[in-house]
C-alpha atoms as a PDB file:
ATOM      1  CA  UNK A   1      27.272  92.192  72.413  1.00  0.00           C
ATOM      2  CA  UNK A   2      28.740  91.620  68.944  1.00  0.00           C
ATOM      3  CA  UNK A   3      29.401  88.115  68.118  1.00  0.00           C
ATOM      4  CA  UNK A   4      32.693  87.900  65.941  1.00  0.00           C
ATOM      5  CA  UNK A   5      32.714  85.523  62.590  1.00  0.00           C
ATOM      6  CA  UNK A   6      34.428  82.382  64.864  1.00  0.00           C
ATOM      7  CA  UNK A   7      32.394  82.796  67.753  1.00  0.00           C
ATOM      8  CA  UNK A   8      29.001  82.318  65.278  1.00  0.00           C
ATOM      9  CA  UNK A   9      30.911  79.280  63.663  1.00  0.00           C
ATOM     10  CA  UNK A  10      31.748  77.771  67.240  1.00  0.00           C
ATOM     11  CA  UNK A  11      28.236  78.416  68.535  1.00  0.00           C
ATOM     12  CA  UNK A  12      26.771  76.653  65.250  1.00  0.00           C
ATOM     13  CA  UNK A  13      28.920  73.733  65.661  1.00  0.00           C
ATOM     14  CA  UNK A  14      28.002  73.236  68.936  1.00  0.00           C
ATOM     15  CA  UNK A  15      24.489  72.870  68.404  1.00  0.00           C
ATOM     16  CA  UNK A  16      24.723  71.340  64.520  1.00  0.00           C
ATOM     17  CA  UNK A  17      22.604  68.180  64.004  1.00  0.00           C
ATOM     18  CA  UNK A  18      24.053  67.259  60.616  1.00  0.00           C
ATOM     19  CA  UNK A  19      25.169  63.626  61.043  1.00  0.00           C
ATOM     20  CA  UNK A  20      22.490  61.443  63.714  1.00  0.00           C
ATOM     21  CA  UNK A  21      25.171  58.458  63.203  1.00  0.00           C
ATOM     22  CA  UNK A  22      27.346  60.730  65.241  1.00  0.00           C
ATOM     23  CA  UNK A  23      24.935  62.396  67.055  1.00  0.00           C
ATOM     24  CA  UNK A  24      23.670  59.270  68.480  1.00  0.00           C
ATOM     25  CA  UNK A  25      27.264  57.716  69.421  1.00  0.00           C
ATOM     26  CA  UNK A  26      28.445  60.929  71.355  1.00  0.00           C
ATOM     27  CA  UNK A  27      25.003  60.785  73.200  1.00  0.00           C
ATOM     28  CA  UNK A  28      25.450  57.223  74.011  1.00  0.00           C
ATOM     29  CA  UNK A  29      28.494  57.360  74.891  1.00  0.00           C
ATOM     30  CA  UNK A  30      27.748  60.449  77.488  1.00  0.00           C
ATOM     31  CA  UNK A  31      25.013  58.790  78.713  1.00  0.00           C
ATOM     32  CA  UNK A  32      27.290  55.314  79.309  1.00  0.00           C
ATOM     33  CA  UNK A  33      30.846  57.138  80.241  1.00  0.00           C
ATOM     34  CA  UNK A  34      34.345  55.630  80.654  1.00  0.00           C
ATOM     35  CA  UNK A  35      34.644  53.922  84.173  1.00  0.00           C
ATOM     36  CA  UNK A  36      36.961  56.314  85.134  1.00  0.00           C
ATOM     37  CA  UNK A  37      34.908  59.217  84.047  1.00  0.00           C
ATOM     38  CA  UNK A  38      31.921  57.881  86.094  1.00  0.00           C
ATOM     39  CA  UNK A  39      31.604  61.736  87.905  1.00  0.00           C
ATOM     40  CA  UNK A  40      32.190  63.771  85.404  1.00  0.00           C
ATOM     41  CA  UNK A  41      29.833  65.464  83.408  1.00  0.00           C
ATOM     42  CA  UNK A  42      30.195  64.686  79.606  1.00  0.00           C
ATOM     43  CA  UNK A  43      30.069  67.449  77.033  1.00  0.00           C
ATOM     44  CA  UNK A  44      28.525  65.213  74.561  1.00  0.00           C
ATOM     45  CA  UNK A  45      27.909  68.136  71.738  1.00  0.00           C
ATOM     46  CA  UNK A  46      29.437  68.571  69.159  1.00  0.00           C
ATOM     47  CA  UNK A  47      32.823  70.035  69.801  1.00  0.00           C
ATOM     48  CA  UNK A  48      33.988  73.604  67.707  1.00  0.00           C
ATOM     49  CA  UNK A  49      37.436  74.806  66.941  1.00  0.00           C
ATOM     50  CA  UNK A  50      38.670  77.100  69.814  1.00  0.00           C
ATOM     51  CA  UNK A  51      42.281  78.888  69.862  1.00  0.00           C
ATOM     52  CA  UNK A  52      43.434  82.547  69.208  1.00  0.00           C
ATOM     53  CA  UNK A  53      41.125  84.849  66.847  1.00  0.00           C
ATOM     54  CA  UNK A  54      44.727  85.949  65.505  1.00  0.00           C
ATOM     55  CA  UNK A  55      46.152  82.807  64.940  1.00  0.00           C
ATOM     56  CA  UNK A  56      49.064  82.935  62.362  1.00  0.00           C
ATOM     57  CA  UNK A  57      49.152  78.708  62.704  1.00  0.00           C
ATOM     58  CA  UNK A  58      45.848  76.431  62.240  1.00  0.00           C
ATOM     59  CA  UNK A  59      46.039  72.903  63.775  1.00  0.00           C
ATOM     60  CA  UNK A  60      43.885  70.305  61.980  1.00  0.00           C
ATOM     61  CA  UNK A  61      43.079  67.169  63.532  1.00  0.00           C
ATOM     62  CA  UNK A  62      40.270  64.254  62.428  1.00  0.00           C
ATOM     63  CA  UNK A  63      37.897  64.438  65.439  1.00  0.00           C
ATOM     64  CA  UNK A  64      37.402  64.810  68.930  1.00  0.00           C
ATOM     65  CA  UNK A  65      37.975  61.521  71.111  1.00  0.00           C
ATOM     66  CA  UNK A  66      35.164  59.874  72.683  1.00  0.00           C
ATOM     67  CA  UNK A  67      36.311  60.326  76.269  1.00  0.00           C
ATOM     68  CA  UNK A  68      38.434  63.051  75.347  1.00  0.00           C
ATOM     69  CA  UNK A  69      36.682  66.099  73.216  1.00  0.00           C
ATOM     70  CA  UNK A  70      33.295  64.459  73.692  1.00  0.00           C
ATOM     71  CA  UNK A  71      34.022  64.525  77.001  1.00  0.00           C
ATOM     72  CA  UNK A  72      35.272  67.774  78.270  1.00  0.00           C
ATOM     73  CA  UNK A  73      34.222  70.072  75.013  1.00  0.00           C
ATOM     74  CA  UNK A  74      37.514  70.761  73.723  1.00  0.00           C
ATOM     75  CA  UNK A  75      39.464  69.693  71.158  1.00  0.00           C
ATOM     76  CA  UNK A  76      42.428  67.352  72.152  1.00  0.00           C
ATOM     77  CA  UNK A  77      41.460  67.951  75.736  1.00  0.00           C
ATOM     78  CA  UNK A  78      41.712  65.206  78.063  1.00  0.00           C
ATOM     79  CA  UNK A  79      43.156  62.135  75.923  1.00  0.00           C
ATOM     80  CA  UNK A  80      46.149  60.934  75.468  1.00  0.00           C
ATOM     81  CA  UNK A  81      47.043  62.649  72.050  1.00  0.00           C
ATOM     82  CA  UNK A  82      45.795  65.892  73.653  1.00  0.00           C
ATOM     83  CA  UNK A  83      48.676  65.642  76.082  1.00  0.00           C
ATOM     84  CA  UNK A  84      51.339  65.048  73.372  1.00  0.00           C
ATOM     85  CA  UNK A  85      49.605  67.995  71.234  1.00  0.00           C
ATOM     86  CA  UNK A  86      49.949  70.584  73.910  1.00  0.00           C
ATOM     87  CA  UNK A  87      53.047  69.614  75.169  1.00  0.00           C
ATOM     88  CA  UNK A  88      54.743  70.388  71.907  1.00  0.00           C
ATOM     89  CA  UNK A  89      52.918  73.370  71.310  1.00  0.00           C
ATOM     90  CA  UNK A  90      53.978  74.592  74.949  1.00  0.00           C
ATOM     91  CA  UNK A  91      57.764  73.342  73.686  1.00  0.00           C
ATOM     92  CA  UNK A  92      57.433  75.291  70.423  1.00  0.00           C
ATOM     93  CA  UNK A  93      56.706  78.350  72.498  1.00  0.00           C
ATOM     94  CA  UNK A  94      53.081  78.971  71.524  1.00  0.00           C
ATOM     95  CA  UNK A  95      50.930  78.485  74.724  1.00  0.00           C
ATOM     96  CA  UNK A  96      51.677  79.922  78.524  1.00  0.00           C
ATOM     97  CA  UNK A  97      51.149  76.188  79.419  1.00  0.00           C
ATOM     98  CA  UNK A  98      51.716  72.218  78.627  1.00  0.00           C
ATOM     99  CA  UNK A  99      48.469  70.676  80.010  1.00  0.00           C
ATOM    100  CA  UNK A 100      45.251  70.882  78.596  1.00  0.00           C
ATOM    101  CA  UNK A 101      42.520  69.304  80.976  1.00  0.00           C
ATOM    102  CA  UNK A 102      39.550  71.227  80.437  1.00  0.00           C
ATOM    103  CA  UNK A 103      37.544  74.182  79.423  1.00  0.00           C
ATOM    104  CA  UNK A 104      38.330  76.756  82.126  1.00  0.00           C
ATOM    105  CA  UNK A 105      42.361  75.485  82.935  1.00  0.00           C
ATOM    106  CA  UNK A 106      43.743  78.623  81.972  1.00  0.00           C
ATOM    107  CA  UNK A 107      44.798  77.414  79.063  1.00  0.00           C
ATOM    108  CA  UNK A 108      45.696  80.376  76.287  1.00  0.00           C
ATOM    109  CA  UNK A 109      46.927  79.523  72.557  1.00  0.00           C
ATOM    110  CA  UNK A 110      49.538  82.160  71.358  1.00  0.00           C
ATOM    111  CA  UNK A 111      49.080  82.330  67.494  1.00  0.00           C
ATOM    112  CA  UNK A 112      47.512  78.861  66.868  1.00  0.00           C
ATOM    113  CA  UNK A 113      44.282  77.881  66.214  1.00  0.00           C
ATOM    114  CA  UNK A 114      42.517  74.242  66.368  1.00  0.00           C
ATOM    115  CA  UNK A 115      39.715  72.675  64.770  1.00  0.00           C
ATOM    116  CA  UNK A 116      38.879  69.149  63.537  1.00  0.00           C
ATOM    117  CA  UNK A 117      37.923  67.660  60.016  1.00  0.00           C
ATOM    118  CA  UNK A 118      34.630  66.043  62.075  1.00  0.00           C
ATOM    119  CA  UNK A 119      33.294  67.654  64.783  1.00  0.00           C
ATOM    120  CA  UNK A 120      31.566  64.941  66.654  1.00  0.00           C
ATOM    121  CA  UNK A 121      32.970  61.673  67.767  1.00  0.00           C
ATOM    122  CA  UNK A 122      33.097  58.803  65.544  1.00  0.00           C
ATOM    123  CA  UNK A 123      32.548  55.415  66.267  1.00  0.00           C
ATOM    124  CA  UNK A 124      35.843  53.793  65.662  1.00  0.00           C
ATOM    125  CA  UNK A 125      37.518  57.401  64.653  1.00  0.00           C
ATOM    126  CA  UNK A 126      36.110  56.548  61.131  1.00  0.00           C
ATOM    127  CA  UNK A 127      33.935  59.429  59.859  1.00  0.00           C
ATOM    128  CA  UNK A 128      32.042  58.831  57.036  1.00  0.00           C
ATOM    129  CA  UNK A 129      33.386  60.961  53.546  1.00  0.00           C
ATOM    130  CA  UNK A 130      29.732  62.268  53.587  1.00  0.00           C
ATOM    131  CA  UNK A 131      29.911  63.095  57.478  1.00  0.00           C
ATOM    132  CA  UNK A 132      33.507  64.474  56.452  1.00  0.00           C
ATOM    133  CA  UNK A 133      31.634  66.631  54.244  1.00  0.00           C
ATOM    134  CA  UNK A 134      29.049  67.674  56.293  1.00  0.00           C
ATOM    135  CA  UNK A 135      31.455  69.534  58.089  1.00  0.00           C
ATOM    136  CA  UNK A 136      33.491  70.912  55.442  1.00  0.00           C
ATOM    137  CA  UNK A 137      31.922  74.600  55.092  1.00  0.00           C
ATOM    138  CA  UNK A 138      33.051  74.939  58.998  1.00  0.00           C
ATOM    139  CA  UNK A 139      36.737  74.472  58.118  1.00  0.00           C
ATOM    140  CA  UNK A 140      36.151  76.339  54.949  1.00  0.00           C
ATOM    141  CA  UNK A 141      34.265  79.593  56.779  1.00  0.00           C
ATOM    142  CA  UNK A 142      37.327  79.047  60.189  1.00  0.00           C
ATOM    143  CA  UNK A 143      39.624  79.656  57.323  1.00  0.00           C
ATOM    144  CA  UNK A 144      38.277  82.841  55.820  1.00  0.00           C
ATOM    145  CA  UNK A 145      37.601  83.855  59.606  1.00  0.00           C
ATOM    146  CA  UNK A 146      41.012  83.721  60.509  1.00  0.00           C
ATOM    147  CA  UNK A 147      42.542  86.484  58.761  1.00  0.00           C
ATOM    148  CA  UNK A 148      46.221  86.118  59.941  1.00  0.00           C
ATOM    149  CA  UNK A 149      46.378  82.606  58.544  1.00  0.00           C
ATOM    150  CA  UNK A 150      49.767  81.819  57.409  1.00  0.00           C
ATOM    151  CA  UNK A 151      50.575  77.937  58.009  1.00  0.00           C
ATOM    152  CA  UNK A 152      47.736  74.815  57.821  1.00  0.00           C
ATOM    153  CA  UNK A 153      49.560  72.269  60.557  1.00  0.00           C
ATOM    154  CA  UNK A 154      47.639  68.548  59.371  1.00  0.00           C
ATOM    155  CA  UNK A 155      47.826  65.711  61.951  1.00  0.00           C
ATOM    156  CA  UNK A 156      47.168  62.871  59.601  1.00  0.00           C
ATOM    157  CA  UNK A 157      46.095  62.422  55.972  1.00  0.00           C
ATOM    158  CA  UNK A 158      42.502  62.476  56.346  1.00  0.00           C
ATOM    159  CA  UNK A 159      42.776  66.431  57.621  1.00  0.00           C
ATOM    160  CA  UNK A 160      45.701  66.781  54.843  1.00  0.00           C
ATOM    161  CA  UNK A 161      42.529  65.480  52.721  1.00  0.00           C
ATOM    162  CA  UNK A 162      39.814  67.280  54.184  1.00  0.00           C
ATOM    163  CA  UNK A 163      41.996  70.570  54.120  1.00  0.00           C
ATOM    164  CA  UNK A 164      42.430  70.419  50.216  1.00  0.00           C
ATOM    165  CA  UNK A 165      39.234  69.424  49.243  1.00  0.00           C
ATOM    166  CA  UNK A 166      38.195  73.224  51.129  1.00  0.00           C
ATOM    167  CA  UNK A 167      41.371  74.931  49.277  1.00  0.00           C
ATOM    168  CA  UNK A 168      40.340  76.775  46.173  1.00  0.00           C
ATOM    169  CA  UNK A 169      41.365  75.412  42.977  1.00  0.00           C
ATOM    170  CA  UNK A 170      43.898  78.722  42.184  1.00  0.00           C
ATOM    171  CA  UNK A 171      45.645  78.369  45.550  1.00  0.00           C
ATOM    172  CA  UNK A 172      46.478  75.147  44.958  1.00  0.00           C
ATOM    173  CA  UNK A 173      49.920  74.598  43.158  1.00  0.00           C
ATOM    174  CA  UNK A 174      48.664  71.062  41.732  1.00  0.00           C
ATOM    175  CA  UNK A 175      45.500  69.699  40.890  1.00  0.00           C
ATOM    176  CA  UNK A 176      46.118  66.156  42.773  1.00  0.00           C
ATOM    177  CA  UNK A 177      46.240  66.132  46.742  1.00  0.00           C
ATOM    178  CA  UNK A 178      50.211  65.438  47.408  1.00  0.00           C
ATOM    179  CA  UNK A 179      51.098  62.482  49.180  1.00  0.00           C
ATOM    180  CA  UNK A 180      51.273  62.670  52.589  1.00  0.00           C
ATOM    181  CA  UNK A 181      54.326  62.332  54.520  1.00  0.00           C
ATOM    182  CA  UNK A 182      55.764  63.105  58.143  1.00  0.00           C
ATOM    183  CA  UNK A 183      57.540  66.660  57.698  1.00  0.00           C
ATOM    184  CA  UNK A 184      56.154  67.077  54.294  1.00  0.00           C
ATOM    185  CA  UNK A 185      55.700  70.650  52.955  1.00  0.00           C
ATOM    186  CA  UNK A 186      53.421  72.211  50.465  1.00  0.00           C
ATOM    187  CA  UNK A 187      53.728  75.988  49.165  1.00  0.00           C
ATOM    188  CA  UNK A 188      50.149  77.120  48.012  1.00  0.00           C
ATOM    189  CA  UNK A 189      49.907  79.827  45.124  1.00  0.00           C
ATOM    190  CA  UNK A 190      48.991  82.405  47.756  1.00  0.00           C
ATOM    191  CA  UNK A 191      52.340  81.962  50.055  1.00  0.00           C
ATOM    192  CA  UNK A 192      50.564  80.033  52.494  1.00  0.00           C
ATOM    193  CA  UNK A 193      52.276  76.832  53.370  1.00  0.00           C
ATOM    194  CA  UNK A 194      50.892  73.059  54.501  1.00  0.00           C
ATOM    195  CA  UNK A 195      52.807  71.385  57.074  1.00  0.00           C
ATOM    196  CA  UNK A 196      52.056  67.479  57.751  1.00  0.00           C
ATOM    197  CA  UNK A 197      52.532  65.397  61.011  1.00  0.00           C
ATOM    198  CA  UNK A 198      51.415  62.082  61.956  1.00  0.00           C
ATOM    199  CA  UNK A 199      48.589  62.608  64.432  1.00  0.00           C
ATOM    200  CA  UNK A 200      49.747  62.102  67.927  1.00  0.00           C
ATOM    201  CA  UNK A 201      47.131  58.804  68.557  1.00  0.00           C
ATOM    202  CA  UNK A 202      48.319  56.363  70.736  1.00  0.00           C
ATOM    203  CA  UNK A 203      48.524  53.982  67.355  1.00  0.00           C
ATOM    204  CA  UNK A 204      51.520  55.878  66.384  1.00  0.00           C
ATOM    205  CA  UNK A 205      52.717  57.339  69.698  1.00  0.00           C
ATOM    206  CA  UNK A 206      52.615  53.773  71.385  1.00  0.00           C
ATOM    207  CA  UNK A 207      54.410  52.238  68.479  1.00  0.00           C
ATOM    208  CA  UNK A 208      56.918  55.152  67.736  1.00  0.00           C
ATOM    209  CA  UNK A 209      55.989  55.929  64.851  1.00  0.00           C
ATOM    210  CA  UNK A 210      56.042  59.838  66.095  1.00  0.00           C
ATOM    211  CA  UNK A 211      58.035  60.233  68.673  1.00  0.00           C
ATOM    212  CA  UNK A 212      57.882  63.356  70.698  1.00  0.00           C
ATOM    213  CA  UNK A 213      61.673  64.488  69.048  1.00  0.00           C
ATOM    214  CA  UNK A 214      59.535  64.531  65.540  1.00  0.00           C
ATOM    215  CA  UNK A 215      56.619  66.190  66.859  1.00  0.00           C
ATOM    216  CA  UNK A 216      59.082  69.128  67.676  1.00  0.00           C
ATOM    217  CA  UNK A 217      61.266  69.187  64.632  1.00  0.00           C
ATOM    218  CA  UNK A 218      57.647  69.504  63.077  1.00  0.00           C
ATOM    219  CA  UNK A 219      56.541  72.670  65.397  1.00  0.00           C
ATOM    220  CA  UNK A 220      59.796  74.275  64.405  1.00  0.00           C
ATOM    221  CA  UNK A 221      59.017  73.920  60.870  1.00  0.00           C
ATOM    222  CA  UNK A 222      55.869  75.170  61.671  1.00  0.00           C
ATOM    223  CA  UNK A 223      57.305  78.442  63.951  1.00  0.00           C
ATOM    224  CA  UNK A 224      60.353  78.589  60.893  1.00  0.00           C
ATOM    225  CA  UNK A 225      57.546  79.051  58.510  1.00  0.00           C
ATOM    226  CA  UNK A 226      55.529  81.798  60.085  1.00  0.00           C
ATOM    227  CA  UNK A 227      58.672  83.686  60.698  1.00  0.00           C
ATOM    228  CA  UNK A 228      59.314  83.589  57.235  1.00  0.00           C
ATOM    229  CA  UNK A 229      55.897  84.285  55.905  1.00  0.00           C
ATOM    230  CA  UNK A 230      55.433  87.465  58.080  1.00  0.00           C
END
């Protein structure tokens, strides 16, 4: 059976041994688990980008969560900031449901696809800028994969950075990375746009620093855009 482009990248990622720092914290903490977690079975792999082959909309986060990803083997699956994700992609109209709790839930993606800047867990949620890099041909060969690309979604500045240090240098319409903001836009040379958010983590959830009102207005910005761009 014919493997397509994303389905090599996934199966690469999955078994990748770039980074032992990480390698050795997801183990450890698979081996250890989360109290609560004490039956289940912990993915402990690194965790690939998963979503729909014809996505017009790629989600970039930083990494999977240590009892959330690393856990169940899917990005933003089973954490906290996985439920605010999916609920406002399931608001925005782009998935048949609002709960993401593991592999097989039924879950289907409807024009969106997400991957991470780091594909293993880090300890702390600090990747290095070399394990950052590590992973950067992934993100850059997801992108060339997905051939329907139209809008980069970034939760957080460290995917805004990771996503333009992948960009080539004539799609970009400046040389220096633009400065992050909540709702902030960014027209490449090529008609694709950047759309920023705050990452839903319970740092900025908890605190309301995103609240789930500017997690939609950024979705329909996001839905606005592809409508436009098609």
């Amino acid at each position: 059976m014919k493997v397509s482009p994303l389905q090599q990248i996934q199966n690469e990622v999955v078994h990748c041994e770039r980074c032992p720092r990480l390698r050795d914290h997801c183990l450890q903490i698979a081996r250890e688990k989360r109290r609560q977690f004490l039956n289940d079975a912990y993915w402990g792999k690194p965790v690939p980008g998963w979503g729909d082959p014809d996505a017009h909309v790629l989600i970039l986060g930083l990494a999977p969560a240590a009892h959330g990803g690393n856990r169940t083997g899917r990005a933003f699956t089973g954490d906290n900031s996985g439920l605010w994700l999916y609920r406002a992609i399931h608001r925005a109209g782009l998935s048949n449901q609002a709960k993401s709790e593991g592999r097989e839930d039924g879950l289907f993606l409807n024009g969106v696809y997400i991957t991470m800047a780091a594909h293993c867990a880090p300890p702390e949620n600090k990747p290095t800028p070399q394990e950052l890099l590590n992973c950067s041909d992934y993100l850059v060969r997801e992108i060339a994969a997905l051939e329907k690309l139209q809008v980069f979604l970034v939760l957080g500045q460290i995917a805004l950075k990771a996503l333009w240090a992948v960009l080539p240098a004539d799609v970009k319409p400046q040389k220096a990375m633009p400065k992050f903001s909540h709702g902030g836009e960014v027209r490449l040379r090529d008609g694709r746009m950047i759309v920023c958010s705050y990452h839903p983590s319970q740092q900025n959830t908890f605190t309301g620093k995103l609240t789930e009102p500017m997690f939609d207005h950024v979705f329909q910005q996001v839905v606005n855009a592809v409508s436009l761009l098609k």
